[in-house]
Protein backbone atom coordinates (compact mmCIF):
# COMPACT_ATOMS: atom_id res chain seq x y z
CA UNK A 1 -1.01 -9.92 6.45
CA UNK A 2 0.99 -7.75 3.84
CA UNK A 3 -0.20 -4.77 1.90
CA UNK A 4 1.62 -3.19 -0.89
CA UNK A 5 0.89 -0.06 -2.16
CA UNK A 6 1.70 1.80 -5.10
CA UNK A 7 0.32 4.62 -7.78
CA UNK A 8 0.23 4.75 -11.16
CA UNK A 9 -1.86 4.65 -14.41
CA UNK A 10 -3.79 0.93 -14.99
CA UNK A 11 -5.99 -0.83 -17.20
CA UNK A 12 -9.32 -1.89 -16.07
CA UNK A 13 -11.95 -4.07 -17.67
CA UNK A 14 -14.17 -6.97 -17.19
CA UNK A 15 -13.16 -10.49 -17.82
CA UNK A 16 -15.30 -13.31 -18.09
CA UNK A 17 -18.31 -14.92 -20.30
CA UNK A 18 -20.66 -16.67 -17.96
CA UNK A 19 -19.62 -14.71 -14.82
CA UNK A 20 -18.25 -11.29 -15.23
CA UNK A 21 -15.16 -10.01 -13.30
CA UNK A 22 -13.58 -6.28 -12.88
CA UNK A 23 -10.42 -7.01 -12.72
CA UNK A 24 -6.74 -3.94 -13.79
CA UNK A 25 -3.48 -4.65 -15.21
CA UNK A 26 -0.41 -3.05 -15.79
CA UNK A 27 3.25 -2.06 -14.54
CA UNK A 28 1.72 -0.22 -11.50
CA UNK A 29 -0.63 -3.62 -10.29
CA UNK A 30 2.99 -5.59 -10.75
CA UNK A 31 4.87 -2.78 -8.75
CA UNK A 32 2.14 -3.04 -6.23
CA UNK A 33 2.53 -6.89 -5.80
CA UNK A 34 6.42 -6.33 -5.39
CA UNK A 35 6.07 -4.00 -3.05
CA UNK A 36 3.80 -6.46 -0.74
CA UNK A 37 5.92 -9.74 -1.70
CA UNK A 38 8.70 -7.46 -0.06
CA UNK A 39 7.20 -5.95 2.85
CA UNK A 40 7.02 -7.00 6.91
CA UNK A 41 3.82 -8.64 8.37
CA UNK A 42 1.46 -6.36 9.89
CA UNK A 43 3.36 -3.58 7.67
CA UNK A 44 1.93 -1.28 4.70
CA UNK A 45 4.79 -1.00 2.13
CA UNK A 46 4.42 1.50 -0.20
CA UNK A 47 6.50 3.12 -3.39
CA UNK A 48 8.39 6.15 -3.48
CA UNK A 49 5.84 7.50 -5.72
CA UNK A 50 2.95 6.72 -3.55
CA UNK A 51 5.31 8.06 -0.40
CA UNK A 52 5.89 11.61 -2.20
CA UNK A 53 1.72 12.01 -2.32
CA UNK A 54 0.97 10.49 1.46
CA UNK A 55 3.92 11.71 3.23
CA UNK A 56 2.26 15.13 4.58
CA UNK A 57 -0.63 13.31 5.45
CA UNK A 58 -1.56 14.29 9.27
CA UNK A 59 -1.08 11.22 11.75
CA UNK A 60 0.78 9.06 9.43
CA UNK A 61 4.35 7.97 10.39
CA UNK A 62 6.40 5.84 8.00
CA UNK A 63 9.67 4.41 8.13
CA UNK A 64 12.21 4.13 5.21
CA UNK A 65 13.43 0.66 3.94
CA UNK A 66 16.22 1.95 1.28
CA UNK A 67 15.88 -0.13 -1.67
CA UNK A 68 14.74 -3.32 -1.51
CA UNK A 69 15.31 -6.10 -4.75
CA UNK A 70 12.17 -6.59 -6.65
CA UNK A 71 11.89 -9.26 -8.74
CA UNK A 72 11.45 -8.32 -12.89
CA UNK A 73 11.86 -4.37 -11.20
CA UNK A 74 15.65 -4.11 -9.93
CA UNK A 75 16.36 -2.37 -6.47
CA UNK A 76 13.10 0.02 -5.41
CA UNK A 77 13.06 2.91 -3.21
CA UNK A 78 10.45 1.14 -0.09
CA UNK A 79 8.47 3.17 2.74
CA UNK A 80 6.70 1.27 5.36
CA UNK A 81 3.50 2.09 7.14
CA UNK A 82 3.07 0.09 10.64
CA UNK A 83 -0.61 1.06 11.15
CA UNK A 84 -0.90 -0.60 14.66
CA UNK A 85 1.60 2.03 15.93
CA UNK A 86 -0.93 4.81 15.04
CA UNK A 87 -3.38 3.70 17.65
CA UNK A 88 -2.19 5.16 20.96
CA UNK A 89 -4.07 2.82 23.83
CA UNK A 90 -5.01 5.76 25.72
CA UNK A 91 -6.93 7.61 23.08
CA UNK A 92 -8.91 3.71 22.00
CA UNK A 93 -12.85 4.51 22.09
CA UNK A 94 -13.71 0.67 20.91
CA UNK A 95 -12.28 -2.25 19.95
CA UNK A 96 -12.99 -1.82 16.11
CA UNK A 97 -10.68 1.34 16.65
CA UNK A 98 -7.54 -1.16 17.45
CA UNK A 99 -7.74 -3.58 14.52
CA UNK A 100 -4.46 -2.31 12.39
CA UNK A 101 -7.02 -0.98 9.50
CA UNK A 102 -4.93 1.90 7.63
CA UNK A 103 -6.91 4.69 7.37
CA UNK A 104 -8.62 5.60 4.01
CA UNK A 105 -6.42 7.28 1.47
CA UNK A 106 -7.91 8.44 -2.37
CA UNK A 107 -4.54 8.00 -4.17
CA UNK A 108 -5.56 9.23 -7.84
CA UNK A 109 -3.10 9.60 -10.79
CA UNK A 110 -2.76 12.84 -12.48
């Protein structure tokens, strides 16, 4: 599995007539998408805009990519987020601690 990640403004609605759907749009969805479409299995990749707001974050450890080519976006700045090697085996409580699950983040646009 791949996981891209970035942050931005979006537009969010529902879709739909006979079933409804929440769905969001916009330039930061499609940068989001690129950023997955380029990134390792088992990896997080995030932006360089969502990197400047998690990069302090206690316990994270994230390795640069340089730019990468994103299709329809040119050559973006990449960060990547292995959240496997977070989990140290000696400090495991339970299995559900070991599954690779990144940690929550609230990543809000100002």
């Amino acid at each position: 599995m791949r996981v891209g990640i970035h942050t931005g403004p979006v537009v969010a609605g529902i879709v739909g007539v006979k079933k409804f759907q929440y769905d969001i749009w916009g330039d930061t969805v499609n940068t989001a998408s690129r950023m997955e479409s380029s990134g390792e299995v088992g990896h997080v990749n995030i932006s360089e805009a969502t990197y400047e707001l998690v990069k302090n974050e206690p316990g994270l450890t994230f390795t640069s990519r340089g730019k990468v080519q994103a299709k329809g976006k040119g050559q973006l700045r990449c960060t990547s987020y292995n959240p496997r090697a977070q989990h140290d085996p000696q400090h495991v409580r339970s299995r559900a601690d070991c599954t690779g699950v990144l940690p929550p983040l609230a990543i809000a646009h100002r």
